[in-house]
Protein backbone atom coordinates (compact mmCIF):
# COMPACT_ATOMS: atom_id res chain seq x y z
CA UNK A 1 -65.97 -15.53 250.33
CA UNK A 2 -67.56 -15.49 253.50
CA UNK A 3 -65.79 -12.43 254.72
CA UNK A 4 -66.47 -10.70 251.69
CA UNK A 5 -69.95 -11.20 252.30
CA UNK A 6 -69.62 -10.41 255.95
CA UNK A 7 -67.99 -6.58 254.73
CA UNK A 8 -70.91 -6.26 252.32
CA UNK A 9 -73.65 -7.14 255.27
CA UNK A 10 -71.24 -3.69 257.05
CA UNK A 11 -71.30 -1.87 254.37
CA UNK A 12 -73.77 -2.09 251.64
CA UNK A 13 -72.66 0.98 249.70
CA UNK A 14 -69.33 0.28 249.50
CA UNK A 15 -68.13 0.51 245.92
CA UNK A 16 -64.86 -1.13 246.89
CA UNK A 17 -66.73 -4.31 249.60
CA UNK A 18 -68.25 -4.93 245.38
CA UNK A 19 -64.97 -5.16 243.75
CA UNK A 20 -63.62 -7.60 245.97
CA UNK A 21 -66.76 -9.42 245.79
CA UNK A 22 -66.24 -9.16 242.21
CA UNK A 23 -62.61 -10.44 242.10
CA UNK A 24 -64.00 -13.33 244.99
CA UNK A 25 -67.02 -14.37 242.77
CA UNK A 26 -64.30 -14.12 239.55
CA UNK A 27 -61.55 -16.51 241.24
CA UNK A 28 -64.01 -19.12 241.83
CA UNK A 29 -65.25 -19.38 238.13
CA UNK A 30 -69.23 -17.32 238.87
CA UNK A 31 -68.57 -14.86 236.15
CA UNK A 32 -71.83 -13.57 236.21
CA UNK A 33 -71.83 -12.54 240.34
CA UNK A 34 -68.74 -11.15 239.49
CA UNK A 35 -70.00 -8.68 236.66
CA UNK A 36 -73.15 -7.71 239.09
CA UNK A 37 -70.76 -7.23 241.74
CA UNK A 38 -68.34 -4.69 239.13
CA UNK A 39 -71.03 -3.45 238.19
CA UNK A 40 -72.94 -2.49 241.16
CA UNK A 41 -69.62 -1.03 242.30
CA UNK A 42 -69.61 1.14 239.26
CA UNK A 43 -73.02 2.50 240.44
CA UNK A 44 -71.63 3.18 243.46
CA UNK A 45 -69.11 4.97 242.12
CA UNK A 46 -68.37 6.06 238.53
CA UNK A 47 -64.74 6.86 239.15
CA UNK A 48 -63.50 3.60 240.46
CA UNK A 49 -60.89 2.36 237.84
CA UNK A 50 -61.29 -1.12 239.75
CA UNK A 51 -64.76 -1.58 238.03
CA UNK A 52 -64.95 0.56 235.42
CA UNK A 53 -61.62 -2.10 234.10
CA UNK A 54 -62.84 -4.99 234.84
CA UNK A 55 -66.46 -4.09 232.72
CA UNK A 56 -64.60 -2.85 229.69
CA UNK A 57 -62.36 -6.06 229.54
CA UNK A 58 -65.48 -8.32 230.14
CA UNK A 59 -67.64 -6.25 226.77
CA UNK A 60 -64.09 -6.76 225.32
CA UNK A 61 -64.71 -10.12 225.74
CA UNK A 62 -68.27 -10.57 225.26
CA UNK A 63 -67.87 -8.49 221.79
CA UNK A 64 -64.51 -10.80 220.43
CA UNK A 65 -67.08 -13.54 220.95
CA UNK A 66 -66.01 -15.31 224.24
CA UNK A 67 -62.79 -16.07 225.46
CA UNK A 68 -61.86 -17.51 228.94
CA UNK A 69 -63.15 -15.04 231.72
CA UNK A 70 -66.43 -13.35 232.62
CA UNK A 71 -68.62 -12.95 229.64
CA UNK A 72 -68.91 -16.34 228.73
CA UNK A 73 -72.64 -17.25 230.42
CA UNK A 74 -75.43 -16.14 229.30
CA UNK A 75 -76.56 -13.86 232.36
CA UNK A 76 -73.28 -12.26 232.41
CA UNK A 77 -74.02 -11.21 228.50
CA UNK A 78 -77.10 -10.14 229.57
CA UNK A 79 -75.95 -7.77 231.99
CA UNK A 80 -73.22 -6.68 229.13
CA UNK A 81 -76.35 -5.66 227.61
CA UNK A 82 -77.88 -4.56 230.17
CA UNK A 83 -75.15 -1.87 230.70
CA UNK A 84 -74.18 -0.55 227.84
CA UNK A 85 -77.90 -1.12 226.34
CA UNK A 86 -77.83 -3.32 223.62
């Protein structure tokens, strides 16, 4: 994680520096740094498949009502709401 962090310090506006922070914050279990990562990536840049995936499979999983992965904690189904505003 520390290098991830290192590239985002680099490059701040780096749609793909997020999605590996994303994936990073994801394989160590903080699901909601992960989605803020994703999603700050998708801000970045709309067309980046990376993100724009790995959004729609977490409001897949915040909408089927949990499931193992990212939309389990409460900030990260905040931020689910947050996005696609409801």
């Amino acid at each position: 994680l520390g290098w991830v962090n290192r590239g985002l310090k680099l490059a701040p506006d780096s749609d793909q520096m997020h999605v590996l922070a994303g994936r990073a914050h994801a394989r160590r279990g903080d699901s909601a740094r992960a989605l803020e990562h994703f999603y700050r990536a998708y801000k970045i840049n709309s067309t980046n498949m990376d993100a724009v995936r790995e959004l729609r499979v977490a409001a897949a999983r915040h909408r089927s009502g949990g499931g193992a992965g990212a939309a389990e904690t409460s900030t990260g189904g905040k931020l689910l709401a947050k996005i696609f505003g409801r």
